[in-house]
C-alpha atoms as a PDB file:
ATOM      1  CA  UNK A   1       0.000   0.000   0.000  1.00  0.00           C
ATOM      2  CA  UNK A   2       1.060   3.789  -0.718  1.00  0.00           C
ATOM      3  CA  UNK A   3       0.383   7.478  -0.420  1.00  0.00           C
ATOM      4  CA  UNK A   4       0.898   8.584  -3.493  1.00  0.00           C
ATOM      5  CA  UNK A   5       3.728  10.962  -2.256  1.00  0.00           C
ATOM      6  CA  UNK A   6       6.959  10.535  -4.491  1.00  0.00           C
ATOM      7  CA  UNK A   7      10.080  10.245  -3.277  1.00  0.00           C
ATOM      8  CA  UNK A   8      12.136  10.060  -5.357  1.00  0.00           C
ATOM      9  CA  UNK A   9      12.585  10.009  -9.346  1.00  0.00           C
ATOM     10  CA  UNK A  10      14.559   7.172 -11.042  1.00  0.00           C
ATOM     11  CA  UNK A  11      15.594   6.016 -14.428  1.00  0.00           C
ATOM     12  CA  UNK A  12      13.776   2.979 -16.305  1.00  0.00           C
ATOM     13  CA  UNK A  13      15.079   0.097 -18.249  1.00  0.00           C
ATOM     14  CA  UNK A  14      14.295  -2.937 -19.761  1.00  0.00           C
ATOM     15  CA  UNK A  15      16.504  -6.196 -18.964  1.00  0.00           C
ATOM     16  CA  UNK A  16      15.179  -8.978 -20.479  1.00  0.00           C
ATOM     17  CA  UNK A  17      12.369 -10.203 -18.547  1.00  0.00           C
ATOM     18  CA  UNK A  18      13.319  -7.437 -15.916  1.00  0.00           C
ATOM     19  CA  UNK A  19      12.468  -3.777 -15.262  1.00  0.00           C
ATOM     20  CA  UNK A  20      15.955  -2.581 -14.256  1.00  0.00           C
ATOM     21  CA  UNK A  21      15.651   1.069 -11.920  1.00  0.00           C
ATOM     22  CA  UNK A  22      18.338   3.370 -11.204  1.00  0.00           C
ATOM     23  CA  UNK A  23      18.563   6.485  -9.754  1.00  0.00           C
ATOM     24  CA  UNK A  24      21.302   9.175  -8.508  1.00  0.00           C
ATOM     25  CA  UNK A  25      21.143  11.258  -5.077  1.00  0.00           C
ATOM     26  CA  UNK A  26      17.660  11.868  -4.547  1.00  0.00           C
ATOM     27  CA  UNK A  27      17.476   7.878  -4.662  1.00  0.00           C
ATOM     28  CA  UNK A  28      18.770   7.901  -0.814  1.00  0.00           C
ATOM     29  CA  UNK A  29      15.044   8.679   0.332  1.00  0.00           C
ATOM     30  CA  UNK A  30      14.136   4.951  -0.654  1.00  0.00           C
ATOM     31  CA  UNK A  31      17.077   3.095   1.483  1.00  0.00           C
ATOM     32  CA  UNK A  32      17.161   0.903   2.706  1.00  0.00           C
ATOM     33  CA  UNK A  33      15.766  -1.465   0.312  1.00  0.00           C
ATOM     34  CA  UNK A  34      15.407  -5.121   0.826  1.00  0.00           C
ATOM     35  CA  UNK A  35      14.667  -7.666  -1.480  1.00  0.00           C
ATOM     36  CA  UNK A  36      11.166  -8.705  -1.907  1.00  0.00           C
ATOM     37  CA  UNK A  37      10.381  -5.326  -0.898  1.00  0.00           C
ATOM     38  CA  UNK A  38       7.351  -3.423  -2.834  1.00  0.00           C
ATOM     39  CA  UNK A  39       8.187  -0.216  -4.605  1.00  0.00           C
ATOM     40  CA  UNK A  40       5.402   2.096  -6.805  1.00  0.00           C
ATOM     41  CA  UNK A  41       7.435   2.797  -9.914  1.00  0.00           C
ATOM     42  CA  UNK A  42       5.092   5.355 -11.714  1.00  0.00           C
ATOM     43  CA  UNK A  43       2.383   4.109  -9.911  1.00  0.00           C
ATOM     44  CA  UNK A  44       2.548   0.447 -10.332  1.00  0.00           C
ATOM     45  CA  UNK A  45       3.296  -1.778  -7.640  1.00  0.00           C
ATOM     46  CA  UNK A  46       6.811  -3.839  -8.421  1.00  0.00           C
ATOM     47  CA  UNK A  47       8.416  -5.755  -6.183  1.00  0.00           C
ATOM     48  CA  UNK A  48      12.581  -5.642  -5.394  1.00  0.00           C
ATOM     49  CA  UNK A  49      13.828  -8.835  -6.992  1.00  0.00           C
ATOM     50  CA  UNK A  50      17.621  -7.626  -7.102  1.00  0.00           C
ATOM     51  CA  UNK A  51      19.724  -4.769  -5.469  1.00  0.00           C
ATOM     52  CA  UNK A  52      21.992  -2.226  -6.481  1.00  0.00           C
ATOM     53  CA  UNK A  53      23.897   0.252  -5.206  1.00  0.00           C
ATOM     54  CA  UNK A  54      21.646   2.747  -6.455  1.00  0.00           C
ATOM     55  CA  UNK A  55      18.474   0.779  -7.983  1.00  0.00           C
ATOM     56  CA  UNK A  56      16.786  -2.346  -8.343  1.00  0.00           C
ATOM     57  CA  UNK A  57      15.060  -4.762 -10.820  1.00  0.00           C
ATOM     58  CA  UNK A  58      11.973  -6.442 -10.824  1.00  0.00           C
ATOM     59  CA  UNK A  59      10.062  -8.688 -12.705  1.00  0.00           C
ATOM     60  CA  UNK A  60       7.233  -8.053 -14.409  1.00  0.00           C
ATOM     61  CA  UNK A  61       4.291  -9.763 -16.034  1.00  0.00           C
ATOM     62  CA  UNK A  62       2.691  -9.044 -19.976  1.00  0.00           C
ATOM     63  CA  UNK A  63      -0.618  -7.901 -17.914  1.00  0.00           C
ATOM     64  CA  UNK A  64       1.589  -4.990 -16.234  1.00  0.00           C
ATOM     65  CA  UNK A  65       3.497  -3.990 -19.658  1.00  0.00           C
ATOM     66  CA  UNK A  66       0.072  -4.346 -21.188  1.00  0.00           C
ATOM     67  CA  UNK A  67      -2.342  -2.287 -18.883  1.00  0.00           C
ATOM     68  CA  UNK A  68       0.522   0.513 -18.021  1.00  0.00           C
ATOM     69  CA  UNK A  69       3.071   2.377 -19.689  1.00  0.00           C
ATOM     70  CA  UNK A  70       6.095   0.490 -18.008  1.00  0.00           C
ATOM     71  CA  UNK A  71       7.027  -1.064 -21.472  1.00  0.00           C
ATOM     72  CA  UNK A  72       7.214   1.884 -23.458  1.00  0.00           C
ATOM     73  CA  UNK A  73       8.891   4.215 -20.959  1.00  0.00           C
ATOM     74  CA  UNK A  74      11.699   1.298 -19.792  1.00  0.00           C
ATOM     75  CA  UNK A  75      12.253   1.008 -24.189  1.00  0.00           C
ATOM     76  CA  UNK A  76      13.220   4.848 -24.237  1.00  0.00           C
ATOM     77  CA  UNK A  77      14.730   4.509 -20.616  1.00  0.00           C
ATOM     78  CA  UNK A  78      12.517   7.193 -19.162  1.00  0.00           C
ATOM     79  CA  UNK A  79      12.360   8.952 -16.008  1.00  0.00           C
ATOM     80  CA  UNK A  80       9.741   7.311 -13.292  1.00  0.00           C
ATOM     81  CA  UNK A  81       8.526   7.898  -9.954  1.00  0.00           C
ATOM     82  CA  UNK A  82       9.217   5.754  -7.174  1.00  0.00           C
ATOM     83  CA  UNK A  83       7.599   5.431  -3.914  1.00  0.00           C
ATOM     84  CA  UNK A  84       8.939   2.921  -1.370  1.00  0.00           C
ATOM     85  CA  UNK A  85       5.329   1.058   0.385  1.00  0.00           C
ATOM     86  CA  UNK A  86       3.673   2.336   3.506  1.00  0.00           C
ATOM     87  CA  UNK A  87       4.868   1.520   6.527  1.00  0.00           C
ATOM     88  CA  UNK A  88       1.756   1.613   9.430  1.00  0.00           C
ATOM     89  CA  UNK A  89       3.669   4.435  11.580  1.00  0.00           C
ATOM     90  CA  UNK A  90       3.791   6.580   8.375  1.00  0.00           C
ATOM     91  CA  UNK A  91       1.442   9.501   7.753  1.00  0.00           C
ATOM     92  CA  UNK A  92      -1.183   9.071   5.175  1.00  0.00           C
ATOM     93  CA  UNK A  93      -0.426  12.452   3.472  1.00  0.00           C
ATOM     94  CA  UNK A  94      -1.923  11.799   0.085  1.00  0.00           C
ATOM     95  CA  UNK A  95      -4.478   8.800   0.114  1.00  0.00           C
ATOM     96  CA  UNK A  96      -4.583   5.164  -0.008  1.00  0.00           C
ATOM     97  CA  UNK A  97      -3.031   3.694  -3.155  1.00  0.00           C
ATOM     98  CA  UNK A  98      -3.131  -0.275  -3.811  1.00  0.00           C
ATOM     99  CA  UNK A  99      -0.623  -0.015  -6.961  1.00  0.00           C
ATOM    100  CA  UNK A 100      -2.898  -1.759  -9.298  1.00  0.00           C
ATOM    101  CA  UNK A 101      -3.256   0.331 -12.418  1.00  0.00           C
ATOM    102  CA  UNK A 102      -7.129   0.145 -13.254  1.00  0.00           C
ATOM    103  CA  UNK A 103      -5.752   1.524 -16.712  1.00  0.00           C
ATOM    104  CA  UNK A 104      -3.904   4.734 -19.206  1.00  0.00           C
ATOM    105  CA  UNK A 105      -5.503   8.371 -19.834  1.00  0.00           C
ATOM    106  CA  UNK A 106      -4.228  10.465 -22.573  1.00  0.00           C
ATOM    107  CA  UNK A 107      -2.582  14.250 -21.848  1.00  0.00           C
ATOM    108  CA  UNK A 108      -5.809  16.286 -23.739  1.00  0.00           C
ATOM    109  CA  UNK A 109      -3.914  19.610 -22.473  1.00  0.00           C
ATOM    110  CA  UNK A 110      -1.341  21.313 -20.136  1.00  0.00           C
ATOM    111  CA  UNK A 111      -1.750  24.889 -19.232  1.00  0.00           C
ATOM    112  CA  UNK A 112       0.752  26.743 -16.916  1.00  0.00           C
ATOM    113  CA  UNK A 113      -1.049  29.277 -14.815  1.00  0.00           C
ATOM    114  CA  UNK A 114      -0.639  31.841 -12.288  1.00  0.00           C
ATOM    115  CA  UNK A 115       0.064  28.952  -9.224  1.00  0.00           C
ATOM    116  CA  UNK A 116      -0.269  26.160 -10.673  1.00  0.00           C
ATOM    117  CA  UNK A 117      -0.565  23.617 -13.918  1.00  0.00           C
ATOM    118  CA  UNK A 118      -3.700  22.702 -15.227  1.00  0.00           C
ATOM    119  CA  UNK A 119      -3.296  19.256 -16.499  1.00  0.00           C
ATOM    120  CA  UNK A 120      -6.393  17.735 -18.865  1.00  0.00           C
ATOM    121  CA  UNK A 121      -6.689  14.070 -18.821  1.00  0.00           C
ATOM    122  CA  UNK A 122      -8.978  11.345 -21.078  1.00  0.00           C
ATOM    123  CA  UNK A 123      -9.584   7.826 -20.111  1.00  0.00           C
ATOM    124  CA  UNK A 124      -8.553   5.821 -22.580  1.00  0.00           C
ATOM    125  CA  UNK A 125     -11.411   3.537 -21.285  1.00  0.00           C
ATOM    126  CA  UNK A 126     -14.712   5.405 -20.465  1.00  0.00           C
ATOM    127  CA  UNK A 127     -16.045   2.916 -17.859  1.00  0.00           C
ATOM    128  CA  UNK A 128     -13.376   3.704 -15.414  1.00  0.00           C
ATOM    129  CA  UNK A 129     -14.853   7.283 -15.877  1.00  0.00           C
ATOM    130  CA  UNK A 130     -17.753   6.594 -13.427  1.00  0.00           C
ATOM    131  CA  UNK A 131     -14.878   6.487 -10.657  1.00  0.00           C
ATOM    132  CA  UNK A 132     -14.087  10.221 -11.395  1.00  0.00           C
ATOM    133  CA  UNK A 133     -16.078  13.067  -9.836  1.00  0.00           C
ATOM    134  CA  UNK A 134     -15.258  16.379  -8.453  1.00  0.00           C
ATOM    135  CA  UNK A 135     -12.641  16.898  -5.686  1.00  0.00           C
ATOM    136  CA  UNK A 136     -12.304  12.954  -5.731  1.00  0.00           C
ATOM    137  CA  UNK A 137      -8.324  11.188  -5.385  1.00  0.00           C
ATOM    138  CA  UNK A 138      -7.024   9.615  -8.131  1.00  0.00           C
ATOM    139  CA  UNK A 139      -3.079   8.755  -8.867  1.00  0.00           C
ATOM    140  CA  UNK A 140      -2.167   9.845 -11.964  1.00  0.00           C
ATOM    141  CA  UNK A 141       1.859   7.572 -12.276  1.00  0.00           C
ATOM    142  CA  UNK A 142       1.687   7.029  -8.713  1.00  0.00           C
ATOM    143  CA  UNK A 143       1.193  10.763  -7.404  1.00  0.00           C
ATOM    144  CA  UNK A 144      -1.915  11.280  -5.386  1.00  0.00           C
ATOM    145  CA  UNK A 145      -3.567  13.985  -6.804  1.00  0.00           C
ATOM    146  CA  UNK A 146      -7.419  15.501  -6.867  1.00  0.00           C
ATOM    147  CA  UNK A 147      -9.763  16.247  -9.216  1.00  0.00           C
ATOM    148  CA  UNK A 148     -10.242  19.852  -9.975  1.00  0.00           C
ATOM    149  CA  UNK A 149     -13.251  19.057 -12.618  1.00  0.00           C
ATOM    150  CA  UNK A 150     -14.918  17.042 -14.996  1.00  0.00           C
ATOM    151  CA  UNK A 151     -17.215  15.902 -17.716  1.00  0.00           C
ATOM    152  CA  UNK A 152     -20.614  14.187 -16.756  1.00  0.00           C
ATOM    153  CA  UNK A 153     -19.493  11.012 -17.675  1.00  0.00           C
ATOM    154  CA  UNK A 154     -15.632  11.478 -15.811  1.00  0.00           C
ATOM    155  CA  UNK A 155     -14.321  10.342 -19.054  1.00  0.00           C
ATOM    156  CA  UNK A 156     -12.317  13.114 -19.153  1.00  0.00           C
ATOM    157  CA  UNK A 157     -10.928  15.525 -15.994  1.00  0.00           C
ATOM    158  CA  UNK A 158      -8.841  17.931 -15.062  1.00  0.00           C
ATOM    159  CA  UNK A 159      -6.431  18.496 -12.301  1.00  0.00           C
ATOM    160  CA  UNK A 160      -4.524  21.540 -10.561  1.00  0.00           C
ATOM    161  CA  UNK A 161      -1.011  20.525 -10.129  1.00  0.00           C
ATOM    162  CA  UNK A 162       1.266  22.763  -7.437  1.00  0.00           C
ATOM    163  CA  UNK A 163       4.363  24.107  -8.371  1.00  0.00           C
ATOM    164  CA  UNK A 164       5.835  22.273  -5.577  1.00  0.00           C
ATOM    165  CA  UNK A 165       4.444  18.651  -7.212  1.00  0.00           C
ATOM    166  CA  UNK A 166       5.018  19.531 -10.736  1.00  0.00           C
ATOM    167  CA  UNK A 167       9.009  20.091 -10.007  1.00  0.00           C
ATOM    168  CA  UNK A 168       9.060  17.188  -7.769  1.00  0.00           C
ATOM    169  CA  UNK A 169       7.885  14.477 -10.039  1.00  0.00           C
ATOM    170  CA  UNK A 170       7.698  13.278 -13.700  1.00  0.00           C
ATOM    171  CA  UNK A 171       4.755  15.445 -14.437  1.00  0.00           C
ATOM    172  CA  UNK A 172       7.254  18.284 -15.726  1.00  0.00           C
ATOM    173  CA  UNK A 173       7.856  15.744 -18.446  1.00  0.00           C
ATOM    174  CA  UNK A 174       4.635  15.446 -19.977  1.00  0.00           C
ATOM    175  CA  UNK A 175       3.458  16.711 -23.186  1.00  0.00           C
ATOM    176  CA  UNK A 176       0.654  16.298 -25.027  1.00  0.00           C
ATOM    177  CA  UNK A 177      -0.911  13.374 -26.369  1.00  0.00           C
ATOM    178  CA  UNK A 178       1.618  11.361 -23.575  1.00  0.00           C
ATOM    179  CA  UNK A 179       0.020   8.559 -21.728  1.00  0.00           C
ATOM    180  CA  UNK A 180      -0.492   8.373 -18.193  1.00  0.00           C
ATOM    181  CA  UNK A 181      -1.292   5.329 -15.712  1.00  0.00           C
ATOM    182  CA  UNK A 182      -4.200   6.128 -13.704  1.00  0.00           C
ATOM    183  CA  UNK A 183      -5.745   4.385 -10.247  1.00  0.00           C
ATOM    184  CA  UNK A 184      -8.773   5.568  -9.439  1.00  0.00           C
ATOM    185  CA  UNK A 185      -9.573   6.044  -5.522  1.00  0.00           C
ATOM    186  CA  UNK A 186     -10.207   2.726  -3.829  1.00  0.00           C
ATOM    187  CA  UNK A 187     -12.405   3.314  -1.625  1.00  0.00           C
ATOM    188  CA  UNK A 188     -15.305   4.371  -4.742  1.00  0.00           C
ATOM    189  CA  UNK A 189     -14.533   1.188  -5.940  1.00  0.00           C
ATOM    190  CA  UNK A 190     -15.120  -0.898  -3.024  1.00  0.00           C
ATOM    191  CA  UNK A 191     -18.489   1.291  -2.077  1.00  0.00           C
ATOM    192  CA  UNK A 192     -19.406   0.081  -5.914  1.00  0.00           C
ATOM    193  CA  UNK A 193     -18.952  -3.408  -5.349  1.00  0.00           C
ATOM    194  CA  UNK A 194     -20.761  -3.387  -1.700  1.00  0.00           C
ATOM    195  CA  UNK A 195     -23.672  -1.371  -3.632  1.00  0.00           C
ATOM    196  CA  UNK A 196     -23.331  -3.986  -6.298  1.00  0.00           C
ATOM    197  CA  UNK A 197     -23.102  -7.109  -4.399  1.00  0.00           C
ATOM    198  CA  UNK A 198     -26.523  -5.517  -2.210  1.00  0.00           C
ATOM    199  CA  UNK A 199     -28.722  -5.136  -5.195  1.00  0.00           C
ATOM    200  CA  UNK A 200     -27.704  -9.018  -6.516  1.00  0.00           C
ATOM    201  CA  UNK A 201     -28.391 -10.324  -3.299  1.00  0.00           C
ATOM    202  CA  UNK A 202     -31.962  -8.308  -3.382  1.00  0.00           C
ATOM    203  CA  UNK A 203     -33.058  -9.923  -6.850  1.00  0.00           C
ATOM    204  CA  UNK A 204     -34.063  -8.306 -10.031  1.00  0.00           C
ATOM    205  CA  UNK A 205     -36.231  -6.131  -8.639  1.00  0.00           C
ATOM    206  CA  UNK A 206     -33.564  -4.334  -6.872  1.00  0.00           C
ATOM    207  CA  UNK A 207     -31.905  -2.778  -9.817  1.00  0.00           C
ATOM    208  CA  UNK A 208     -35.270  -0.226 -10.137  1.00  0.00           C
ATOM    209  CA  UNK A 209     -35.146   0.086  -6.286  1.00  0.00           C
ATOM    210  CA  UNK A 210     -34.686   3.527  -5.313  1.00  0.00           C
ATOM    211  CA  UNK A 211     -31.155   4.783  -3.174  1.00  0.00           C
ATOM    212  CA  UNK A 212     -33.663   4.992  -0.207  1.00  0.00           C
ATOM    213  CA  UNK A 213     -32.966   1.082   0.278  1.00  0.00           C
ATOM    214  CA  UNK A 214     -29.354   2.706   1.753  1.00  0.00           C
ATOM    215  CA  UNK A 215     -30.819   3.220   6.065  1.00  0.00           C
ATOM    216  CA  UNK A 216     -29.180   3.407   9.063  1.00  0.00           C
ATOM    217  CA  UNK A 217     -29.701   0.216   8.970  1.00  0.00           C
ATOM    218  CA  UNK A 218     -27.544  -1.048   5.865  1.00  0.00           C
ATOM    219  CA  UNK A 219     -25.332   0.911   6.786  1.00  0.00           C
ATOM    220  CA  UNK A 220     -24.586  -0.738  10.067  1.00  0.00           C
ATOM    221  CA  UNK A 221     -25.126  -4.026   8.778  1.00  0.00           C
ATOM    222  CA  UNK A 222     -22.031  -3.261   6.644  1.00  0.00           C
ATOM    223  CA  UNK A 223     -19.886  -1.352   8.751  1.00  0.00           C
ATOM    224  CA  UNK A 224     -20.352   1.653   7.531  1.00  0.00           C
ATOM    225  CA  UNK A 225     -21.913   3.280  10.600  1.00  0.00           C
END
């Protein structure tokens, strides 16, 4: 589990069946490592399967290079984010992050303004939209980050990025039409599959039922309340 706080950023590679990570000075934020540690590298949970003075490598699966942008970027040997995992004294200063990429958004737009960046994003695939709504967390490459805006549909969003984030991370790297691994907040999708899992269990005619259904007493039934 993370926070979506980066700290530090690192260099990507591929090696063979391995994603090989390197980094210089800032680097020293993330020791000490130990193998079978887990580390979010842009976002996506790897874990430490041999150390280096000043990196790691991991192995990785077709589903990761498939559903995240780890492929590409290690080809061109890109910068990354890194994030070492949560530890339970830690503070939670962004918000929860599991490191399981639901899936990529495309850069629509970047706009520098007076304090801050205005960075447009698209889901690549509208059904993870219904996750997005205003001032909701999502982690765009592993930094925890909230939604300024968006459509109806949360298809597409928008986010104001800090100066102090922006110079901090990979985002200063983006350009248009880039792609972008996005987890959406994990507690919506857990309140979606209890909501789910309640109308099922209700029958059909639960799928007309009206939100009313939700009561004090659901709610403690569940352990919500």
């Amino acid at each position: 589990m993370f926070t979506g706080l980066v700290q530090a950023i690192g260099t990507l590679r591929r090696d063979g069946t391995q994603l090989r990570i390197s980094w210089t000075g800032s680097g020293a934020l993330l020791q000490p490592l130990q193998l079978g540690d887990s580390v979010a590298v842009d976002g996506v949970c790897l874990t430490v399967a041999t150390l280096a003075s000043q990196g790691f490598s991991a192995d990785v699966s077709g589903e990761t290079l498939q559903r995240t942008t780890l492929g590409s970027k290690a080809e061109r040997g890109e910068a990354v984010n890194l994030e070492p995992a949560l530890r339970l004294a830690d503070r939670l200063g962004g918000h929860l992050v599991s490191g399981h990429i639901d899936g990529t958004a495309q850069v629509v737009a970047i706009e520098q303004q007076a304090d801050a960046w205005r960075l447009a994003l698209r889901w690549r695939e509208p059904r993870f939209g219904r996750y997005i709504c205003e001032k909701a967390s999502v982690a765009v490459n592993g930094i925890s980050l909230t939604v300024a805006g968006c459509s109806d549909d949360g298809q597409d969003f928008w986010i104001a990025v800090i100066p102090h984030t922006w110079s901090h991370t990979t985002l200063q790297h983006l350009r248009q039409g880039d792609l972008v691994n996005l987890e959406a907040d994990l507690l919506a999708k857990y309140a979606e599959r209890l909501l789910t899992s309640r109308q099922q269990s209700d029958g059909p005619s639960s799928a007309t039922a009206p939100h009313s259904s939700i009561n004090e007493s659901w709610l403690n039934e569940h352990g919500w309340a």
